[in-house]
C-alpha atoms as a PDB file:
ATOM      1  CA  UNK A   1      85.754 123.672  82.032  1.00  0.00           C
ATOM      2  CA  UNK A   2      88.118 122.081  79.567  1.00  0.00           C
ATOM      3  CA  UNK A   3      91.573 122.354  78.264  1.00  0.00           C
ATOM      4  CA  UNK A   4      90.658 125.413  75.851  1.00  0.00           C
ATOM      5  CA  UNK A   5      89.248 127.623  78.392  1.00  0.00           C
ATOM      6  CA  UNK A   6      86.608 128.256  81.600  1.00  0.00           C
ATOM      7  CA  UNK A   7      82.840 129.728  82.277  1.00  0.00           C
ATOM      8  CA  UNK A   8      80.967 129.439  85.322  1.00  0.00           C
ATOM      9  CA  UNK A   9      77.482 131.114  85.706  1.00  0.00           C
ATOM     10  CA  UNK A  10      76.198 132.071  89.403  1.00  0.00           C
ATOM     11  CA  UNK A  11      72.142 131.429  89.465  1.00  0.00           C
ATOM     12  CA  UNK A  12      69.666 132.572  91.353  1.00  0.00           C
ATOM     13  CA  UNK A  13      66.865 130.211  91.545  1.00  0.00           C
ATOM     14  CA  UNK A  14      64.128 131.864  93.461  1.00  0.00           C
ATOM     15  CA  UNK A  15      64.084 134.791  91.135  1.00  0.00           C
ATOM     16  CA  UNK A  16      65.818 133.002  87.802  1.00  0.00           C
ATOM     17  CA  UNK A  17      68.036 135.055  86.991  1.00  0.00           C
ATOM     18  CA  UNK A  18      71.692 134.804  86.267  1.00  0.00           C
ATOM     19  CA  UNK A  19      73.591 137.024  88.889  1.00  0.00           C
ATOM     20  CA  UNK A  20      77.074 136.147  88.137  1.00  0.00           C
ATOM     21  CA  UNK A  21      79.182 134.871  84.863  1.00  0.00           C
ATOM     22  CA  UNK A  22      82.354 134.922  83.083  1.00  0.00           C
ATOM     23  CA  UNK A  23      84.450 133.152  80.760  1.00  0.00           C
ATOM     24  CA  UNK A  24      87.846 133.075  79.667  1.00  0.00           C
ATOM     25  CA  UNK A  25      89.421 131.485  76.416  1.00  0.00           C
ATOM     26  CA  UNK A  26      93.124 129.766  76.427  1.00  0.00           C
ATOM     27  CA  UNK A  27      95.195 131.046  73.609  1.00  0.00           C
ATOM     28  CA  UNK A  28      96.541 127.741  73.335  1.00  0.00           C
ATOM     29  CA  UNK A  29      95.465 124.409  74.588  1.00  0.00           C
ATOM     30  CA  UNK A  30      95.842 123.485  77.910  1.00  0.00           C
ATOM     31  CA  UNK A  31      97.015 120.824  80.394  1.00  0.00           C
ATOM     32  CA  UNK A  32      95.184 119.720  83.630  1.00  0.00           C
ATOM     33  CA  UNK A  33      97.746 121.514  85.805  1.00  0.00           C
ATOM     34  CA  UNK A  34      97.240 124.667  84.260  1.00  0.00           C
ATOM     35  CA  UNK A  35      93.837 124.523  83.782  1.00  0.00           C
ATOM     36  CA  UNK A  36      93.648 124.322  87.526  1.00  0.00           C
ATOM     37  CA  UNK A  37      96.001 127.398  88.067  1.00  0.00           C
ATOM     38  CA  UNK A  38      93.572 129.168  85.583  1.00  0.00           C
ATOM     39  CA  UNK A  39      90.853 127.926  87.706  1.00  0.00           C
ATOM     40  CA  UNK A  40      92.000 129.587  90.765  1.00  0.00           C
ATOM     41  CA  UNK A  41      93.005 132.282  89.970  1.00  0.00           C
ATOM     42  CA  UNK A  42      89.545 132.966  88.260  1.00  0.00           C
ATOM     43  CA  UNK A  43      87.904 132.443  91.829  1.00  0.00           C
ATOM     44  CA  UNK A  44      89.927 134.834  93.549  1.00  0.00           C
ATOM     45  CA  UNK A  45      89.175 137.376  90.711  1.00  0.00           C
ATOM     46  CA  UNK A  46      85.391 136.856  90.921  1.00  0.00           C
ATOM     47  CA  UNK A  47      85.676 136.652  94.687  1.00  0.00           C
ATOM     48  CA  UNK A  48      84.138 132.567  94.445  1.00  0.00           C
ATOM     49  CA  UNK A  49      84.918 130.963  97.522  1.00  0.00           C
ATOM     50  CA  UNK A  50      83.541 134.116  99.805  1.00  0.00           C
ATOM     51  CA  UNK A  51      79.900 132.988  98.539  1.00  0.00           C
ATOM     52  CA  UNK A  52      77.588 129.941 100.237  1.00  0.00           C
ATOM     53  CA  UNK A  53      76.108 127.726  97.464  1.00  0.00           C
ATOM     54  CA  UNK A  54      72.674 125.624  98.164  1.00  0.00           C
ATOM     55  CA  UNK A  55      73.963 123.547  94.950  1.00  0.00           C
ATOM     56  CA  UNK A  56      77.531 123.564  92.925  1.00  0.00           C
ATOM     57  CA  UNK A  57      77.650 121.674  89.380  1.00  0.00           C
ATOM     58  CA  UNK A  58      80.982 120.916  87.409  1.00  0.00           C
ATOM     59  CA  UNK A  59      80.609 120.640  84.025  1.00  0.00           C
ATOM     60  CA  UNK A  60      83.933 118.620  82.285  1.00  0.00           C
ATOM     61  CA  UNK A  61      84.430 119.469  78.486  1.00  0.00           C
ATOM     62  CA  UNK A  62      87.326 116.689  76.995  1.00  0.00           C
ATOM     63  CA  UNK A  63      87.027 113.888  74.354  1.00  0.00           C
ATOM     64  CA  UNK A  64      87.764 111.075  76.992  1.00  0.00           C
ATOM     65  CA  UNK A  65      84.577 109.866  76.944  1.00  0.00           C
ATOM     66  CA  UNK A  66      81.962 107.429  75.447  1.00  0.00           C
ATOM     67  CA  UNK A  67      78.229 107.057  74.960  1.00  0.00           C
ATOM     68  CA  UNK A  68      77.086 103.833  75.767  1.00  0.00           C
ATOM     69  CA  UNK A  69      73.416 102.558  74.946  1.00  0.00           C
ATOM     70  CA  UNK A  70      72.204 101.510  78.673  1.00  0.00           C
ATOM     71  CA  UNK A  71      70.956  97.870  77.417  1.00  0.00           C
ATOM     72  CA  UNK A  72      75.216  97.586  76.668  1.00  0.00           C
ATOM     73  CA  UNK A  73      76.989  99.116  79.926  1.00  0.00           C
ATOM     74  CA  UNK A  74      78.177  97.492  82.512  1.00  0.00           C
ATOM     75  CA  UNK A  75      79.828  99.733  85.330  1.00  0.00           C
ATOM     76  CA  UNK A  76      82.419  96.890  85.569  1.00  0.00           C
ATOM     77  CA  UNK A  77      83.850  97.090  82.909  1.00  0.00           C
ATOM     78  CA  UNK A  78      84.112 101.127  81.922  1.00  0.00           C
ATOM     79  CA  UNK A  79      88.159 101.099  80.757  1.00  0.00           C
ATOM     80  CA  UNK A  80      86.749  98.898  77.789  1.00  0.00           C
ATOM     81  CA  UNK A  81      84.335 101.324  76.739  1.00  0.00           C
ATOM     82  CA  UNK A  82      87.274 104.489  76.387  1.00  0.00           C
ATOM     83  CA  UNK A  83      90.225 102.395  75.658  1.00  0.00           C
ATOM     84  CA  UNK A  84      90.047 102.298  71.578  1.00  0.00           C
ATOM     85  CA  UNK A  85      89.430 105.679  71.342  1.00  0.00           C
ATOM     86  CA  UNK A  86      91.151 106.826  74.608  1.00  0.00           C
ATOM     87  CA  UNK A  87      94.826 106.760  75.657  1.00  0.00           C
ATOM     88  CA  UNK A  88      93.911 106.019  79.339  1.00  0.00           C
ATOM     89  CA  UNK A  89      96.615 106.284  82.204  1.00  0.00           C
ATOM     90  CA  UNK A  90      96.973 103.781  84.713  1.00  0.00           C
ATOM     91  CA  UNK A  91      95.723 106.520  87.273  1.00  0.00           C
ATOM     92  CA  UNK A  92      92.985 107.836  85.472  1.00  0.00           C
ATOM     93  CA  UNK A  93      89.785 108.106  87.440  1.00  0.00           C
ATOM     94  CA  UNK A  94      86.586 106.431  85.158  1.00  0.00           C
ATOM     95  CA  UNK A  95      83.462 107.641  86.100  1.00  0.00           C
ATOM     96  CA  UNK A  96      79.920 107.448  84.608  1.00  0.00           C
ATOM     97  CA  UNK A  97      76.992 109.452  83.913  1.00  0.00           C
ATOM     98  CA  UNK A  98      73.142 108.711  82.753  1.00  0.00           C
ATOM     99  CA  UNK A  99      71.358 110.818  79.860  1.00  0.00           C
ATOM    100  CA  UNK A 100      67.618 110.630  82.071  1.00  0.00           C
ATOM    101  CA  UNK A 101      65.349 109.266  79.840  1.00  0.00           C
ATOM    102  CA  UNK A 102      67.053 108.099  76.614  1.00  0.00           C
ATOM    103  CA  UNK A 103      69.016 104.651  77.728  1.00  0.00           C
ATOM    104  CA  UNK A 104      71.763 106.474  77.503  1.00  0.00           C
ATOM    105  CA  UNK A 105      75.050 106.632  79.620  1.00  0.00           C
ATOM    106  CA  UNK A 106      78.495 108.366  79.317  1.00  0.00           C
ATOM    107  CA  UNK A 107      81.377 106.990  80.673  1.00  0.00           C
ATOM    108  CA  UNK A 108      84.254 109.589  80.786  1.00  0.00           C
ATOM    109  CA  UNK A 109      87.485 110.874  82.757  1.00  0.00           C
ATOM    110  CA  UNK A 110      86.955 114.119  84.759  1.00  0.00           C
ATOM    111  CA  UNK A 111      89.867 116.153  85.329  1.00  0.00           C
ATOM    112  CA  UNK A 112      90.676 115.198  89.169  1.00  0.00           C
ATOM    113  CA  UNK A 113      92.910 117.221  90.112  1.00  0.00           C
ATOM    114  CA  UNK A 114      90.276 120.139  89.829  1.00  0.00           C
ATOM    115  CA  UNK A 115      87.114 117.631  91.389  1.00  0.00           C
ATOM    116  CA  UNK A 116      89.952 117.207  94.480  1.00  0.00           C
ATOM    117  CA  UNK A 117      90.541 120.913  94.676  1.00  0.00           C
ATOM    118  CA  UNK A 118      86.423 122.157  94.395  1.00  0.00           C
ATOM    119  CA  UNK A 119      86.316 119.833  97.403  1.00  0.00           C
ATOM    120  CA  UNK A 120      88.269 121.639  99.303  1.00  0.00           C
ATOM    121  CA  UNK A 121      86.976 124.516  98.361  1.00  0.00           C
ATOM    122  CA  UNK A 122      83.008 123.982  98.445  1.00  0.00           C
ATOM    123  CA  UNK A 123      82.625 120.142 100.093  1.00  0.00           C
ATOM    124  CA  UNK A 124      80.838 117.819  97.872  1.00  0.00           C
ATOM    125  CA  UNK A 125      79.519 118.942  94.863  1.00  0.00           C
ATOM    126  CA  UNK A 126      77.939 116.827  91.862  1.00  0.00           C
ATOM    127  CA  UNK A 127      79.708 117.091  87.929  1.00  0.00           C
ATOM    128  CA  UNK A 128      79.153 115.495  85.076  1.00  0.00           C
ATOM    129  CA  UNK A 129      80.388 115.357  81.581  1.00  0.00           C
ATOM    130  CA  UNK A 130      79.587 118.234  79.015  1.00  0.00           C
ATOM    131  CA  UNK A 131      77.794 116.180  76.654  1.00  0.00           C
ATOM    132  CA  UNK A 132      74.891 114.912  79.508  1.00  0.00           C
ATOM    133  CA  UNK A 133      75.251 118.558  80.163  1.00  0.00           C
ATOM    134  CA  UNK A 134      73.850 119.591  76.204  1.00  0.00           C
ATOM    135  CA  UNK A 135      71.961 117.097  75.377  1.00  0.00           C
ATOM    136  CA  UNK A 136      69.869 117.748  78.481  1.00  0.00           C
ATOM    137  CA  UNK A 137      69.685 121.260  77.353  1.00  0.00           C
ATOM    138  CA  UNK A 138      68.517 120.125  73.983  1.00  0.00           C
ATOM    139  CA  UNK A 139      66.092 117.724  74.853  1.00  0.00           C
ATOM    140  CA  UNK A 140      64.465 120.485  77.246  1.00  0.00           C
ATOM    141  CA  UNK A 141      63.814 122.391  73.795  1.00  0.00           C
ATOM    142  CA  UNK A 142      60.305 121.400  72.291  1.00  0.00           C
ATOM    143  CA  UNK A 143      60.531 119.712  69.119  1.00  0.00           C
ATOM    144  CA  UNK A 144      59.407 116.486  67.393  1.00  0.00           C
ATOM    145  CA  UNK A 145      60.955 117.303  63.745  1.00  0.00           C
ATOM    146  CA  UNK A 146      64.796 115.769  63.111  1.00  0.00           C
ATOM    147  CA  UNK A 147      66.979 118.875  63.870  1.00  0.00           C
ATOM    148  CA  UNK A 148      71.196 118.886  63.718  1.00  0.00           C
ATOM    149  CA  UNK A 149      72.197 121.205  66.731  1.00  0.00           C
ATOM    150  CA  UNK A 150      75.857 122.751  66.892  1.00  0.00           C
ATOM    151  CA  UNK A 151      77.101 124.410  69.689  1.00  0.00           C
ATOM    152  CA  UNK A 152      79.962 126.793  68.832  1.00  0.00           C
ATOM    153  CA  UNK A 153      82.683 127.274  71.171  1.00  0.00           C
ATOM    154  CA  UNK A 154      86.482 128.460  70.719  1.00  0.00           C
ATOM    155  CA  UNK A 155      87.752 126.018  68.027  1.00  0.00           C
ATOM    156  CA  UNK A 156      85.872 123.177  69.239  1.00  0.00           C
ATOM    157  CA  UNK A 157      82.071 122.424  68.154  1.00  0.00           C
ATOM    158  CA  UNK A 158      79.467 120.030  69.505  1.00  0.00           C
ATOM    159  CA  UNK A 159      76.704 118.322  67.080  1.00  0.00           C
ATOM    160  CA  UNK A 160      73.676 116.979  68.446  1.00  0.00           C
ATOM    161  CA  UNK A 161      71.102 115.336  65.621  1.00  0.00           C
ATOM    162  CA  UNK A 162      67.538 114.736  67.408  1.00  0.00           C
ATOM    163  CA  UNK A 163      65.063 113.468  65.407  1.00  0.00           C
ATOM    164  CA  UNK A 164      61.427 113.182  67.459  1.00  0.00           C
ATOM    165  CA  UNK A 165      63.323 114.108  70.672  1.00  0.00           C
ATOM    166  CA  UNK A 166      65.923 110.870  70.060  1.00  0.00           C
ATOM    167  CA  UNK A 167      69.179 111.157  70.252  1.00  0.00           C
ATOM    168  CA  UNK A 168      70.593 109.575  66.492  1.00  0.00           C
ATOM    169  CA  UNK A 169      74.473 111.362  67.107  1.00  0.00           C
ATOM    170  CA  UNK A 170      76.333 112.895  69.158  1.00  0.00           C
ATOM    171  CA  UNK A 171      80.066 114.098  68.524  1.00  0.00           C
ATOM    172  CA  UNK A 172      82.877 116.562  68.965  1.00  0.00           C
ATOM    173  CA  UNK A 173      85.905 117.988  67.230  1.00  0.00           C
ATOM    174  CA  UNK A 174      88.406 120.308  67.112  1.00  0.00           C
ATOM    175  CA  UNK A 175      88.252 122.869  64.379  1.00  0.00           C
ATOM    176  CA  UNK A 176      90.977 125.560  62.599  1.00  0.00           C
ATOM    177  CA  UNK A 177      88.774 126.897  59.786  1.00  0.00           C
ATOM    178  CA  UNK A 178      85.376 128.137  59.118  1.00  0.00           C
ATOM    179  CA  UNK A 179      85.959 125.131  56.273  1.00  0.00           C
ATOM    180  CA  UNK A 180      86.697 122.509  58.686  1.00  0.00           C
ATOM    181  CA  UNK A 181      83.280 123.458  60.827  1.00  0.00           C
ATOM    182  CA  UNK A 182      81.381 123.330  57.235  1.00  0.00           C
ATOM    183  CA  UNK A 183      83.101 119.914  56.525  1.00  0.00           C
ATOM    184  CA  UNK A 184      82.177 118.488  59.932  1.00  0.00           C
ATOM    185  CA  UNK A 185      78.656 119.423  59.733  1.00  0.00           C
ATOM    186  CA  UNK A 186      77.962 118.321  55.915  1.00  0.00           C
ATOM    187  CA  UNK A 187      80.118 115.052  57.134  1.00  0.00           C
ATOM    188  CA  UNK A 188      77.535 114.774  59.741  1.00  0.00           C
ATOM    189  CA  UNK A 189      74.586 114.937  57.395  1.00  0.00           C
ATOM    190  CA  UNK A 190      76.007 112.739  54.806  1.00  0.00           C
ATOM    191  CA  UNK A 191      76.819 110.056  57.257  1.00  0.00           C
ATOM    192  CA  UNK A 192      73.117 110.222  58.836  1.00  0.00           C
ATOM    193  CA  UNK A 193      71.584 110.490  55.118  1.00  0.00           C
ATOM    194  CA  UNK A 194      70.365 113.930  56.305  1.00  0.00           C
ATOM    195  CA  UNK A 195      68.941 115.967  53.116  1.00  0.00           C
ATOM    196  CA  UNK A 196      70.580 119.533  53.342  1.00  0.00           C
ATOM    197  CA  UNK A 197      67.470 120.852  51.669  1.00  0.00           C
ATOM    198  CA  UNK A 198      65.279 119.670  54.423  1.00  0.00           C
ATOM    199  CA  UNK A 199      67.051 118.952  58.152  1.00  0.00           C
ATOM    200  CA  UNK A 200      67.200 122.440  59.831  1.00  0.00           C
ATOM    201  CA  UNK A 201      70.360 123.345  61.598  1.00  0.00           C
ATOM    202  CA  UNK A 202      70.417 125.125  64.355  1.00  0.00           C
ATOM    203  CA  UNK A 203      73.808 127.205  65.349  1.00  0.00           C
ATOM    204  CA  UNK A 204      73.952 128.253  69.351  1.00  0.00           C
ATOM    205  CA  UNK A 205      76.729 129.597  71.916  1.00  0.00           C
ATOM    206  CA  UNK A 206      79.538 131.418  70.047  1.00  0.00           C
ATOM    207  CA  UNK A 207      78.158 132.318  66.905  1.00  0.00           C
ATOM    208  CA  UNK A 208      75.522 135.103  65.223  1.00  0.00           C
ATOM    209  CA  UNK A 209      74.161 135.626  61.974  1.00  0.00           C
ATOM    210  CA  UNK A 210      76.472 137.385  59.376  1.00  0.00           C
ATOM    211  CA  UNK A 211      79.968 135.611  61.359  1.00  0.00           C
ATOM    212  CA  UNK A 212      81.809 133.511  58.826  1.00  0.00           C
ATOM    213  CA  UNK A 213      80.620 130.252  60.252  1.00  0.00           C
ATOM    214  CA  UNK A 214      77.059 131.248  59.431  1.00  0.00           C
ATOM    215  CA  UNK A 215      78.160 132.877  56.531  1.00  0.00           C
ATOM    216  CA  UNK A 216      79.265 129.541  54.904  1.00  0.00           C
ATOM    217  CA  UNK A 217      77.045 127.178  56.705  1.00  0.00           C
ATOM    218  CA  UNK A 218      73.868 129.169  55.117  1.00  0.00           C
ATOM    219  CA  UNK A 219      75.295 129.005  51.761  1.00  0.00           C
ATOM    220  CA  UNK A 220      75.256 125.055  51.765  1.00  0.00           C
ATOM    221  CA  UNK A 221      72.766 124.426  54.026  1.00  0.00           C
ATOM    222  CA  UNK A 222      69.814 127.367  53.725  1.00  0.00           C
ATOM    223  CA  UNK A 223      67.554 126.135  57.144  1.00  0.00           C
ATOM    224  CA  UNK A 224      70.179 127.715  59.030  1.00  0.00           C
ATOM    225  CA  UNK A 225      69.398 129.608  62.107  1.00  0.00           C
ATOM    226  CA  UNK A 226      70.961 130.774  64.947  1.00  0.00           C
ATOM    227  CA  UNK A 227      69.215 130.104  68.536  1.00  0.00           C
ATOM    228  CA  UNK A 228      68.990 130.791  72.115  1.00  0.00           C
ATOM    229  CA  UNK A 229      67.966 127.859  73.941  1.00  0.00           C
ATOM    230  CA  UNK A 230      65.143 127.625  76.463  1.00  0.00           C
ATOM    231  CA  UNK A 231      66.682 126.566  80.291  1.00  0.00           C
ATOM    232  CA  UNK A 232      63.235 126.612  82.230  1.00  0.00           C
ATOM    233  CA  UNK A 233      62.855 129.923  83.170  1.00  0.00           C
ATOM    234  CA  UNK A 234      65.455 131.249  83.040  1.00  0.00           C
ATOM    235  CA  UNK A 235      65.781 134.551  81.627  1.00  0.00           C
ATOM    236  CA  UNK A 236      68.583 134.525  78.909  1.00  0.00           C
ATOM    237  CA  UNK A 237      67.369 137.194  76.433  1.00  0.00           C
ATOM    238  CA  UNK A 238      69.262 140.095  77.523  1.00  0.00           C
ATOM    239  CA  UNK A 239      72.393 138.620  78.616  1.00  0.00           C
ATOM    240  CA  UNK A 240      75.582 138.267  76.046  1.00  0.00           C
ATOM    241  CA  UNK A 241      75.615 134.839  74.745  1.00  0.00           C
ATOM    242  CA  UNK A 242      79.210 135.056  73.833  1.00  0.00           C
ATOM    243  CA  UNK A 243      80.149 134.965  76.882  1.00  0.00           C
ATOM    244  CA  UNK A 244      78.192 132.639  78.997  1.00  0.00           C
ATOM    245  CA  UNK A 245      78.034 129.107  78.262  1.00  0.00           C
ATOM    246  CA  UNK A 246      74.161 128.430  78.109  1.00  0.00           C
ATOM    247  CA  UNK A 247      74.937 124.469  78.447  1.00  0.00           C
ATOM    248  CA  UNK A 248      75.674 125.504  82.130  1.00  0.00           C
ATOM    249  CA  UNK A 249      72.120 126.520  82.157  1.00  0.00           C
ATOM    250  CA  UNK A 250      70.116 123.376  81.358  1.00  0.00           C
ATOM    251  CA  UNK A 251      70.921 121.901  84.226  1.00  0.00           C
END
């Protein structure tokens, strides 16, 4: 969930197979009240809360957060990890996640007003940030070559840069234009000294060949592809990847 739309995915994990999904897109960005009005009103349509769950996962999309490398956190002191790039309130809830495996942990703000309402609704639950969420994704897929990943959502985009299944960046932004998505991904390469002739990039979520974001990433990058990536066994191939998040998936 964030504050530019919602998706939830209902899985079946004896068979693997995705038995329930939806998404819906804000035509304008949102605030936490009304993304939780959205949010219930989107259970009632889908008929949510008359289901049992073995296991429910939130996933929080929003820039309050920060990657810190493990050797560096502290859980003591997590306001000092958001507060240059984060206009904290003095009731914000900090919380922290670990990337398994890669020294890695995120310290970020859910929204809580939603957390306090799913546990009404379903009793506890776990959630985590949307960038453990993707990079676990990405690290399930099985490469050792340096590869920039972008995940393509409604006017926001995630890049990922692996490079022998180590994470190098990670970042998000906000995006208007097909231009602005070209200038944050050639920004990205420049700033890694990433050779546009050689680093693949791989395009996933909201995005196919021949759309104008592949369009103009292909003309100044040519290893451009668009992916679907592999979530254990799930089976993904025959569902419509514009409208389910696959993050949900990898975890």
């Amino acid at each position: 969930m964030s504050l530019n739309g919602l998706s939830f995915c209902v899985l079946d994990t004896i068979s693997n197979s995705v038995i329930q999904f939806n998404k819906i897109e804000f035509k304008a960005k949102s605030t936490p009240y009304l993304l939780l009005k959205e949010l219930k009103g989107l259970l009632q349509k889908e008929k949510l809360l008359k289901q049992e769950y073995e296991e429910v996962t939130v996933i929080h999309r929003n820039n309050l957060y920060a990657l810190v490398p493990k050797p560096l956190f502290d859980k003591n002191e997590l306001p000092n990890y958001l507060k240059f790039n984060t206009k904290l309130l003095a009731n914000d809830q900090i919380v922290y996640d670990e990337l398994p495996n890669q020294e890695m942990v995120c310290v970020y703000v859910p929204f809580t007003n939603v957390n306090n309402y799913l546990l009404e609704c379903f009793g506890e639950f776990e959630f985590k940030h949307n960038s453990i969420a993707m990079l676990q994704a990405l690290f399930h897929q099985k490469s050792n070559k340096t590869i920039c990943y972008v995940h393509v959502a409604n006017k926001f985009m995630e890049i990922a840069v692996l490079e022998e299944r180590k994470l190098m960046l990670y970042n998000q932004f906000d995006y208007k234009s097909k231009e602005d998505f070209l200038y944050y991904v050639l920004f990205t390469y420049e700033q890694l000294g990433l050779h546009v002739e050689e680093i693949k990039l791989k395009l996933f979520g909201t995005v196919e060949e021949g759309d104008p974001i592949y369009d103009i990433s292909y003309q100044y990058l040519k290893k451009v592809s668009v992916f679907v990536p592999k979530f254990g066994n799930y089976n993904v191939e025959d569902l419509d990847n514009s409208t389910i998040d696959l993050t949900l998936l990898g975890n």
